[in-house]
PDB file of N, CA and C in Angstrom:
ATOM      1  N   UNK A   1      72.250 -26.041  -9.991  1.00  0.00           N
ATOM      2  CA  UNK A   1      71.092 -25.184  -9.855  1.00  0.00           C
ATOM      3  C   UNK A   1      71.344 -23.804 -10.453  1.00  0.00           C
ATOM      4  N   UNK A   2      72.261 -23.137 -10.546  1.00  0.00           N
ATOM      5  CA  UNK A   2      72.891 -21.792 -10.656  1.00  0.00           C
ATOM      6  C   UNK A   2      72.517 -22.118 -12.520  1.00  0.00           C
ATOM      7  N   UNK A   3      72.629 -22.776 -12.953  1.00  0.00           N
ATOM      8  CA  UNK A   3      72.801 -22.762 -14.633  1.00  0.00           C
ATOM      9  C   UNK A   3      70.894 -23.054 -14.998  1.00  0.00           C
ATOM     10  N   UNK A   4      69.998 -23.450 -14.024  1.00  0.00           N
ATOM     11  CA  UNK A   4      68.812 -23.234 -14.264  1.00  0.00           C
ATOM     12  C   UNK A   4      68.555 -22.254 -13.768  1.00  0.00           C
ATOM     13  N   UNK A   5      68.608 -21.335 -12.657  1.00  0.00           N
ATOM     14  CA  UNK A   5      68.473 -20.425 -12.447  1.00  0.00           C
ATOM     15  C   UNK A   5      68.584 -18.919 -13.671  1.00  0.00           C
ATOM     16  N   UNK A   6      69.629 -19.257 -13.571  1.00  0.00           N
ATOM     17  CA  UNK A   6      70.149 -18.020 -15.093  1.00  0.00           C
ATOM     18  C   UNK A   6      69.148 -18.306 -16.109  1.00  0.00           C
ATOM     19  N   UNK A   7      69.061 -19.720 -16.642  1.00  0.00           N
ATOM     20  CA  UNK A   7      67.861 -19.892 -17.620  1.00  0.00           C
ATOM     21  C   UNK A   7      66.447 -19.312 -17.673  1.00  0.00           C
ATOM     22  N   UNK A   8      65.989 -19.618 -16.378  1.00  0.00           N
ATOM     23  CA  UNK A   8      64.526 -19.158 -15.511  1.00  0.00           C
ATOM     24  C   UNK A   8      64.834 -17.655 -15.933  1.00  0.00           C
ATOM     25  N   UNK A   9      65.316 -17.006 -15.435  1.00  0.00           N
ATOM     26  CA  UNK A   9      65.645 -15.398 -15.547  1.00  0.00           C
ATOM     27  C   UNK A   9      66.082 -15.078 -16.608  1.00  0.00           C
ATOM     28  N   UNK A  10      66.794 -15.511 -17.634  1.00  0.00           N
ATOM     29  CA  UNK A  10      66.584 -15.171 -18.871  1.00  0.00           C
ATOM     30  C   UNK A  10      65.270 -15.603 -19.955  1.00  0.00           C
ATOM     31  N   UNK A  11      64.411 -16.111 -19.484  1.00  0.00           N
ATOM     32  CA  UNK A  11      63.176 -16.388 -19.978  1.00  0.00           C
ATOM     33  C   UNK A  11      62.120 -15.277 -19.682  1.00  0.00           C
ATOM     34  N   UNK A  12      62.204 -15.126 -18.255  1.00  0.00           N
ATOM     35  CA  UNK A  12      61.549 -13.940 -17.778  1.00  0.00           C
ATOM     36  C   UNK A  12      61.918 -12.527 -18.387  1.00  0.00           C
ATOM     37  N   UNK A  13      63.448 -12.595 -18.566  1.00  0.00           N
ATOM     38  CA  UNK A  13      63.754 -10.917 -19.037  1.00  0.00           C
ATOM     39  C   UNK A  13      63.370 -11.101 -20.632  1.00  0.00           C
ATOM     40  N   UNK A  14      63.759 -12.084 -21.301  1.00  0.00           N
ATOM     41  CA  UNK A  14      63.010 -12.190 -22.900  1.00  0.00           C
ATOM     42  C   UNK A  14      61.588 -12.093 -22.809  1.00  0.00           C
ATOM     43  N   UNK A  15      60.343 -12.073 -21.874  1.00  0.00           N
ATOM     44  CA  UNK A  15      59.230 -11.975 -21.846  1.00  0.00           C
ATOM     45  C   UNK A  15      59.319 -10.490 -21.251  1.00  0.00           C
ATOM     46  N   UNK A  16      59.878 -10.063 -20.711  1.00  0.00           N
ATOM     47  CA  UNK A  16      60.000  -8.466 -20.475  1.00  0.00           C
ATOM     48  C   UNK A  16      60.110  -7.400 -21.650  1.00  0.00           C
ATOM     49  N   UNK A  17      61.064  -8.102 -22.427  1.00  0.00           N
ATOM     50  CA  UNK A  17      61.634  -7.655 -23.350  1.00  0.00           C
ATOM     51  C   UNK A  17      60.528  -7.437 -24.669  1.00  0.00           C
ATOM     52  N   UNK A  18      60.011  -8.885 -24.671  1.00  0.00           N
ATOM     53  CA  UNK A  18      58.845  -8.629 -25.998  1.00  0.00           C
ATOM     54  C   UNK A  18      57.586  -7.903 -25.555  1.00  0.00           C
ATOM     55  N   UNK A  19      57.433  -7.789 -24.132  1.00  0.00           N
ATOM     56  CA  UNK A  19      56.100  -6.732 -23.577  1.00  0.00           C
ATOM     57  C   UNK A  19      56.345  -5.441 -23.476  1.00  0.00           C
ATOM     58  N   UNK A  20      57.695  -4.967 -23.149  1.00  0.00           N
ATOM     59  CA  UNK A  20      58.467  -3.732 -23.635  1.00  0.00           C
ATOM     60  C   UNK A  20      57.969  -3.457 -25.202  1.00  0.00           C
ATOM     61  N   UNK A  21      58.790  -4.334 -26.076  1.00  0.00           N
ATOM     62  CA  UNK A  21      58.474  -3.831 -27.407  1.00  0.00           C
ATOM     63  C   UNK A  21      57.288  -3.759 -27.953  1.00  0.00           C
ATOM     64  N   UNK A  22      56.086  -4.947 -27.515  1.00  0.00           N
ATOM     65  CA  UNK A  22      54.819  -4.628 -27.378  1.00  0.00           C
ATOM     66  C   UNK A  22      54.053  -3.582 -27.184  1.00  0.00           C
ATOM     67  N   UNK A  23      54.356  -2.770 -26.155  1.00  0.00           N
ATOM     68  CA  UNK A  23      54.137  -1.775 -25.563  1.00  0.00           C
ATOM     69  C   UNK A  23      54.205  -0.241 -26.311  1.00  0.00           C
ATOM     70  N   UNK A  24      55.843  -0.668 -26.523  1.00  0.00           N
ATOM     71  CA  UNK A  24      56.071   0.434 -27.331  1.00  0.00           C
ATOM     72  C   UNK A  24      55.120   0.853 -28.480  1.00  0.00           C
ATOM     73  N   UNK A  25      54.589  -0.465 -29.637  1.00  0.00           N
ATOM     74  CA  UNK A  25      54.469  -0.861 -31.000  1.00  0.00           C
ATOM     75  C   UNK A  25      52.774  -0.164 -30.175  1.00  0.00           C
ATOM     76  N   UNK A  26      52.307  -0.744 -29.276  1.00  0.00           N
ATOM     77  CA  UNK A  26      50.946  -0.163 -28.790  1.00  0.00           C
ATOM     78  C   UNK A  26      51.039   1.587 -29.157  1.00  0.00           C
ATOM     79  N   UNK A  27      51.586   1.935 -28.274  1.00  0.00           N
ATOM     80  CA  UNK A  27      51.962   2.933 -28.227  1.00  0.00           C
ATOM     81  C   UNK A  27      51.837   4.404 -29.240  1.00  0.00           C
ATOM     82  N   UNK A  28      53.062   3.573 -29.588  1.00  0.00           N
ATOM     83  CA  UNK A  28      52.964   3.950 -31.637  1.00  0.00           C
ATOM     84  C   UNK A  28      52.076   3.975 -32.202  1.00  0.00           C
ATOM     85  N   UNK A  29      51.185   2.719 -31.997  1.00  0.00           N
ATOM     86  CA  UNK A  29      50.154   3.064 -33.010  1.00  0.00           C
ATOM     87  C   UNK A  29      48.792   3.634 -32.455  1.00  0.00           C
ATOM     88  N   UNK A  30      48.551   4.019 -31.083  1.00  0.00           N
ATOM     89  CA  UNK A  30      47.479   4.556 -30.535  1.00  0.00           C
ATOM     90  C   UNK A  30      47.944   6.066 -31.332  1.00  0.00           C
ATOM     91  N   UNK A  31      49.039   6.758 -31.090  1.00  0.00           N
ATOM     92  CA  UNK A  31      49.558   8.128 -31.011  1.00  0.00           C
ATOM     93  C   UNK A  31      49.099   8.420 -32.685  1.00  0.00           C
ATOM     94  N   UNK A  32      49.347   7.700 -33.623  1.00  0.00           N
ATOM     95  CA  UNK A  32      49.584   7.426 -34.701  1.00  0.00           C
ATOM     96  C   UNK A  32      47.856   7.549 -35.379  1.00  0.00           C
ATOM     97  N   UNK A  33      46.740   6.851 -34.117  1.00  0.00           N
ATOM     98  CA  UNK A  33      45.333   7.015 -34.713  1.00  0.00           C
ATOM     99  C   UNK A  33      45.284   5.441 -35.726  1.00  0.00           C
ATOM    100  N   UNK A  34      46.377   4.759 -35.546  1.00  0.00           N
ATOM    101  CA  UNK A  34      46.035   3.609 -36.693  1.00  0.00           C
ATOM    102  C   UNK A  34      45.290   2.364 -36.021  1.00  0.00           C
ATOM    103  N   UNK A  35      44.821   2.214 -34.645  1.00  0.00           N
ATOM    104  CA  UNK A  35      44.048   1.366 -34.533  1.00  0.00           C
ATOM    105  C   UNK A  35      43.038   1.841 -33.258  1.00  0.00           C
ATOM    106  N   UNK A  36      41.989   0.768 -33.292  1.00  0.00           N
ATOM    107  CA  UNK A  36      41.112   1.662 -32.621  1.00  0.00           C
ATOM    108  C   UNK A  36      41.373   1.451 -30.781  1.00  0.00           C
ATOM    109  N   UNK A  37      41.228   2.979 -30.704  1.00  0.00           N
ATOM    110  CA  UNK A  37      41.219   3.305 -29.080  1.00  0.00           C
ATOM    111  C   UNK A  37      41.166   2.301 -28.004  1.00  0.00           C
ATOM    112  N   UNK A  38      40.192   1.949 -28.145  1.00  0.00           N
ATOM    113  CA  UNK A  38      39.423   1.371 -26.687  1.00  0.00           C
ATOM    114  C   UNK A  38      40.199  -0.060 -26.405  1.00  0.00           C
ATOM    115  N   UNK A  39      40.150  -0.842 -27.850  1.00  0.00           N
ATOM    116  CA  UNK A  39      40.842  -2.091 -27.337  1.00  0.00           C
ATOM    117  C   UNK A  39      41.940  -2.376 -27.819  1.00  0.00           C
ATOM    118  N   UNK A  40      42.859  -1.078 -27.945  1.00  0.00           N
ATOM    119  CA  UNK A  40      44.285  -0.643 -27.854  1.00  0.00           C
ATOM    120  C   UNK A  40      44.199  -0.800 -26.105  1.00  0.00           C
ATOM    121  N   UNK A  41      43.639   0.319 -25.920  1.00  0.00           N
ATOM    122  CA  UNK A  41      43.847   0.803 -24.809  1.00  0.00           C
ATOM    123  C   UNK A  41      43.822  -0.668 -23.546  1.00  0.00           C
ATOM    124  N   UNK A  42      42.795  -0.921 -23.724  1.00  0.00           N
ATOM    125  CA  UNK A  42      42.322  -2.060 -23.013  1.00  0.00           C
ATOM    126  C   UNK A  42      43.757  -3.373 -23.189  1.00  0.00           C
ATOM    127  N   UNK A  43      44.299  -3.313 -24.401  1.00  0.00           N
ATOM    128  CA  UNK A  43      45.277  -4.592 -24.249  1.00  0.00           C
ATOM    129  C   UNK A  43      46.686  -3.392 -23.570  1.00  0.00           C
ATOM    130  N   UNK A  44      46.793  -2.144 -23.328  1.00  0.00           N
ATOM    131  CA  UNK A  44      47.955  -1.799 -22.854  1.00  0.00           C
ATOM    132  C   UNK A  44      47.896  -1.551 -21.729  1.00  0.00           C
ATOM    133  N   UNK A  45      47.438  -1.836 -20.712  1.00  0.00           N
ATOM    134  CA  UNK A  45      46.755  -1.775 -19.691  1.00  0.00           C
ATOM    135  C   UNK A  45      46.778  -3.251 -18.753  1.00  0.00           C
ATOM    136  N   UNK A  46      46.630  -4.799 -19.557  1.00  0.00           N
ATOM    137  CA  UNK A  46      46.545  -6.027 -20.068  1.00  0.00           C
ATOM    138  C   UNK A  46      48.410  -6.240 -19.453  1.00  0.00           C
ATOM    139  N   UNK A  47      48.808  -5.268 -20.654  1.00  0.00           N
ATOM    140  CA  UNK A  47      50.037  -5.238 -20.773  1.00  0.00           C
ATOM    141  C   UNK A  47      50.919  -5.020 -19.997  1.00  0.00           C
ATOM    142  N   UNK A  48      51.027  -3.695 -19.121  1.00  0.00           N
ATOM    143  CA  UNK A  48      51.477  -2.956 -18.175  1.00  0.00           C
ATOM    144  C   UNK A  48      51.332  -4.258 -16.876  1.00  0.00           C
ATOM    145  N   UNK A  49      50.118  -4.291 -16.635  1.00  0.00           N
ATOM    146  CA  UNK A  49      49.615  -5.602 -15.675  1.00  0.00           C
ATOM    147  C   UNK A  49      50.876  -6.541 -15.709  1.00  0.00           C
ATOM    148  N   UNK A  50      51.150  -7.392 -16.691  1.00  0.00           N
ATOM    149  CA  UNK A  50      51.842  -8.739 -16.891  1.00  0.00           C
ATOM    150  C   UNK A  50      53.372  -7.847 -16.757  1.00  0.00           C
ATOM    151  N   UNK A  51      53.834  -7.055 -17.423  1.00  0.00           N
ATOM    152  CA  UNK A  51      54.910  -6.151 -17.105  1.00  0.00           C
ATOM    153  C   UNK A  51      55.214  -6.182 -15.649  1.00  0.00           C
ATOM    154  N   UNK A  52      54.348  -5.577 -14.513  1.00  0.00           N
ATOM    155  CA  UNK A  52      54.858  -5.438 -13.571  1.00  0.00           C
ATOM    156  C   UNK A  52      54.678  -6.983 -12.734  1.00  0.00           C
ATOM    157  N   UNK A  53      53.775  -7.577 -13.032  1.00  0.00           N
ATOM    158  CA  UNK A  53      54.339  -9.036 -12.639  1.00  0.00           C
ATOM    159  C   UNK A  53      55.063  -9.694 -12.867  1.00  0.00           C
ATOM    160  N   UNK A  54      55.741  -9.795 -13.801  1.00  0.00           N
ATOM    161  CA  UNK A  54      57.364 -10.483 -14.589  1.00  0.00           C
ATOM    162  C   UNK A  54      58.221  -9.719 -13.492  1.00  0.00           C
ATOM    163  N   UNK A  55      58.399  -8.362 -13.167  1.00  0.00           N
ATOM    164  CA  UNK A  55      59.367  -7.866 -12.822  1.00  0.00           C
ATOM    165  C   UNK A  55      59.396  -7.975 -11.437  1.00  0.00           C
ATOM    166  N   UNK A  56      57.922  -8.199 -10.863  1.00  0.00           N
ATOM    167  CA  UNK A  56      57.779  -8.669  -9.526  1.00  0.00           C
ATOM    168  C   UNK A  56      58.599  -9.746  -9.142  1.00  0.00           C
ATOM    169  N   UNK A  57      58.021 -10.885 -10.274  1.00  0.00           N
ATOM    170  CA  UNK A  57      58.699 -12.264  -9.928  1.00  0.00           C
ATOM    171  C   UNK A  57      59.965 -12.092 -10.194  1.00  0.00           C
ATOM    172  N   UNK A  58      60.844 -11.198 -10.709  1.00  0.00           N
ATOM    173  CA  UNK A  58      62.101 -11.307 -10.962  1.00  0.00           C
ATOM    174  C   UNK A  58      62.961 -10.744  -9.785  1.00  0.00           C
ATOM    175  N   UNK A  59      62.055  -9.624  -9.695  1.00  0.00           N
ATOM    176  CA  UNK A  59      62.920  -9.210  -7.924  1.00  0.00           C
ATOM    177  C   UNK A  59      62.925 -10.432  -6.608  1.00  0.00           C
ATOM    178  N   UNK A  60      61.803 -11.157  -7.002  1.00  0.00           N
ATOM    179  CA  UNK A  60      61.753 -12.003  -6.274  1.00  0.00           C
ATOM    180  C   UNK A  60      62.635 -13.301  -5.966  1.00  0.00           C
ATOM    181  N   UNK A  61      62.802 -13.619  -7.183  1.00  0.00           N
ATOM    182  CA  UNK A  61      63.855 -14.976  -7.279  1.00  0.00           C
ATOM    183  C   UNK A  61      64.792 -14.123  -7.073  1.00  0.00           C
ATOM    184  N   UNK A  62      65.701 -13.344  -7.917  1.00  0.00           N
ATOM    185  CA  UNK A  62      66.751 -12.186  -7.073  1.00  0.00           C
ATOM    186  C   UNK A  62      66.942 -12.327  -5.813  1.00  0.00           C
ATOM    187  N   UNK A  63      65.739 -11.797  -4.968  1.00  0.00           N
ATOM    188  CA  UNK A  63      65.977 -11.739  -3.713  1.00  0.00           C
ATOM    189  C   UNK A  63      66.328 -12.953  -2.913  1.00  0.00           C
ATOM    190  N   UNK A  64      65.358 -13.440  -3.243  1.00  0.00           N
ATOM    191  CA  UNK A  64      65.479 -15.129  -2.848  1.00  0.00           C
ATOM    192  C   UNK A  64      66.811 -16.151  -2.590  1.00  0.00           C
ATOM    193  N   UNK A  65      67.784 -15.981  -4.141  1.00  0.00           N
ATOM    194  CA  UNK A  65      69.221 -16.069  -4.263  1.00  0.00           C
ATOM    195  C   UNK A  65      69.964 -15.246  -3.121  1.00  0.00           C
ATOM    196  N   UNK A  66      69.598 -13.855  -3.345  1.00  0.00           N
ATOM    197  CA  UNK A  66      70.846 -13.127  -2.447  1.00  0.00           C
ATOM    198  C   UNK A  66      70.509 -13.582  -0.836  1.00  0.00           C
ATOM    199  N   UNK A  67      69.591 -14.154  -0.944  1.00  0.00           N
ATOM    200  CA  UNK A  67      69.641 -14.088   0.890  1.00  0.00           C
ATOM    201  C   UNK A  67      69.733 -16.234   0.937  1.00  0.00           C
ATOM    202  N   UNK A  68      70.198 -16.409  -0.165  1.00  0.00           N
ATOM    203  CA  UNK A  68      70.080 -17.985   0.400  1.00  0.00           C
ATOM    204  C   UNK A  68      69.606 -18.739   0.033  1.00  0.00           C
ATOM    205  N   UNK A  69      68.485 -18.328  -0.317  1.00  0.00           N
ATOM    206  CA  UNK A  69      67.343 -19.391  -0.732  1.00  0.00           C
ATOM    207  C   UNK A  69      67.257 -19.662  -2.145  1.00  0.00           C
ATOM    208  N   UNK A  70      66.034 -21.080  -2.180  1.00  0.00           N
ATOM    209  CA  UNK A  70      65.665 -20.997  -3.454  1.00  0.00           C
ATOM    210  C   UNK A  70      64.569 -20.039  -4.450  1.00  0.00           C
ATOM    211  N   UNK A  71      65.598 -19.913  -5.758  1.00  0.00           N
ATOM    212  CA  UNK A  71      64.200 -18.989  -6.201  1.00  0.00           C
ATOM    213  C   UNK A  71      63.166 -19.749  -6.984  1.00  0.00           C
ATOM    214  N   UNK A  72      63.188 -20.479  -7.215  1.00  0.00           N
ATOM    215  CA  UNK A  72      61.788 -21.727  -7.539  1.00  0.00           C
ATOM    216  C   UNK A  72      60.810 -21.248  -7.151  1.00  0.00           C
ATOM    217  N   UNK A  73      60.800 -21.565  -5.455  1.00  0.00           N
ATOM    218  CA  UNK A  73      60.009 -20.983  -4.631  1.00  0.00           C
ATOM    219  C   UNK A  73      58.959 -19.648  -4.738  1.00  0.00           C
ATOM    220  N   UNK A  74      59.878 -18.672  -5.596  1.00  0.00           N
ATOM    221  CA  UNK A  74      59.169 -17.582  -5.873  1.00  0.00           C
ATOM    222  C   UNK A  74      58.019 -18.161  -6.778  1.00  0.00           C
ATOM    223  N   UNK A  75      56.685 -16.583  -6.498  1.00  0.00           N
ATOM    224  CA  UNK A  75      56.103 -17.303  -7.175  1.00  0.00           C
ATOM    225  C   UNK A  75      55.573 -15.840  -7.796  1.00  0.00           C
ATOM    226  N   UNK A  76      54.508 -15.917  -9.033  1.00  0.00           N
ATOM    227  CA  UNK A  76      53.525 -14.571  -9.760  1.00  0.00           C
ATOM    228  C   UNK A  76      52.667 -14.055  -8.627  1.00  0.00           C
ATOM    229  N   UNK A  77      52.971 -13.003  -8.342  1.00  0.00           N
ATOM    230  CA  UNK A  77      51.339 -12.414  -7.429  1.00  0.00           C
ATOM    231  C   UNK A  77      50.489 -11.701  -8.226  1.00  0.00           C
ATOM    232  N   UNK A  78      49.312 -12.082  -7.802  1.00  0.00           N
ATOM    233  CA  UNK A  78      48.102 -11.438  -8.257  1.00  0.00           C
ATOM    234  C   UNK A  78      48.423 -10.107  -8.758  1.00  0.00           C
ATOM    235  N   UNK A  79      47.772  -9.502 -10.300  1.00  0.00           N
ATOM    236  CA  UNK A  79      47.595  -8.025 -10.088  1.00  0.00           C
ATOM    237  C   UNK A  79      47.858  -7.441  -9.681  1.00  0.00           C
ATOM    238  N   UNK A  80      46.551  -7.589  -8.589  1.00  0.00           N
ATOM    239  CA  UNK A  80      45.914  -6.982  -7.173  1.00  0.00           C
ATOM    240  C   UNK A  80      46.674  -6.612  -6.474  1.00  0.00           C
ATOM    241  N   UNK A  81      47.616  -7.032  -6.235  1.00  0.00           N
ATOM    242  CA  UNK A  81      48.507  -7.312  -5.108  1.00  0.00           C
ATOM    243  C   UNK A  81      50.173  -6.388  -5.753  1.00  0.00           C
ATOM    244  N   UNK A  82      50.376  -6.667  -7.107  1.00  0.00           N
ATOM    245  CA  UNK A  82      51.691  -6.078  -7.312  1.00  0.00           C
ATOM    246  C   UNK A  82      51.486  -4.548  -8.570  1.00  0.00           C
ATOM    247  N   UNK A  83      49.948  -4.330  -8.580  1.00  0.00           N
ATOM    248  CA  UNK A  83      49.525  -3.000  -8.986  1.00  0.00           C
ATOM    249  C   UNK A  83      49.673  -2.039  -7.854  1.00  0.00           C
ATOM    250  N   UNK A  84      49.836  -2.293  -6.443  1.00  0.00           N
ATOM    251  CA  UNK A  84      49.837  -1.688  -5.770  1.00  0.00           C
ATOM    252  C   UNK A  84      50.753  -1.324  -4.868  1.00  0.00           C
ATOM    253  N   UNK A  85      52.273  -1.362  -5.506  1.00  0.00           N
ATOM    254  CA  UNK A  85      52.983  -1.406  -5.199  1.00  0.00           C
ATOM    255  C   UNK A  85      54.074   0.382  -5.205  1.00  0.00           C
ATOM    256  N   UNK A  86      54.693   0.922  -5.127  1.00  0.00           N
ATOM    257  CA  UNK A  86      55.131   2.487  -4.854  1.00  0.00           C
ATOM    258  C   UNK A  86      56.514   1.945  -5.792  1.00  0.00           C
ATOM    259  N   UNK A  87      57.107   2.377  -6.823  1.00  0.00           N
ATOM    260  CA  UNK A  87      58.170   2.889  -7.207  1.00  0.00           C
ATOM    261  C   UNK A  87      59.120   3.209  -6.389  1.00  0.00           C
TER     262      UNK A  87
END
């Protein structure tokens, strides 16, 4: 289980990773004026969203492991639910 596990979580951090650089490349080019505003804006936003749900689910299976359990089990929460979360 330990050698799917690592897999699972390195899938998740490579999807972190390309929404990071996503982000950035957004970023860049809002600051930059090279594409238009609104549905820049609108996909970084899109973006940020799926960002903090990857990282949700990752604390999650994490946690899951350190106390025992399986992280399978973990699962994506809503938005709703992990937009509203405190740093």
């Amino acid at each position: 289980m330990a050698g799917h596990e690592a897999e699972v979580e390195q899938e998740i951090l490579e999807r972190i990773t390309e929404m990071i650089s996503e982000e950035h490349d957004l970023r860049d080019r809002l600051s930059a004026r090279l594409v238009d505003e609104r549905t820049e804006h609108a996909r970084l936003v899109r973006l940020e969203t799926e960002l903090d749900q990857c990282w949700d689910l990752l604390r999650q299976r994490r946690a899951r492991v350190a106390a025992g359990g399986d992280p399978d089990e973990a699962q994506a929460r809503p938005a709703s639910q992990v937009e509203h979360y405190l740093s």
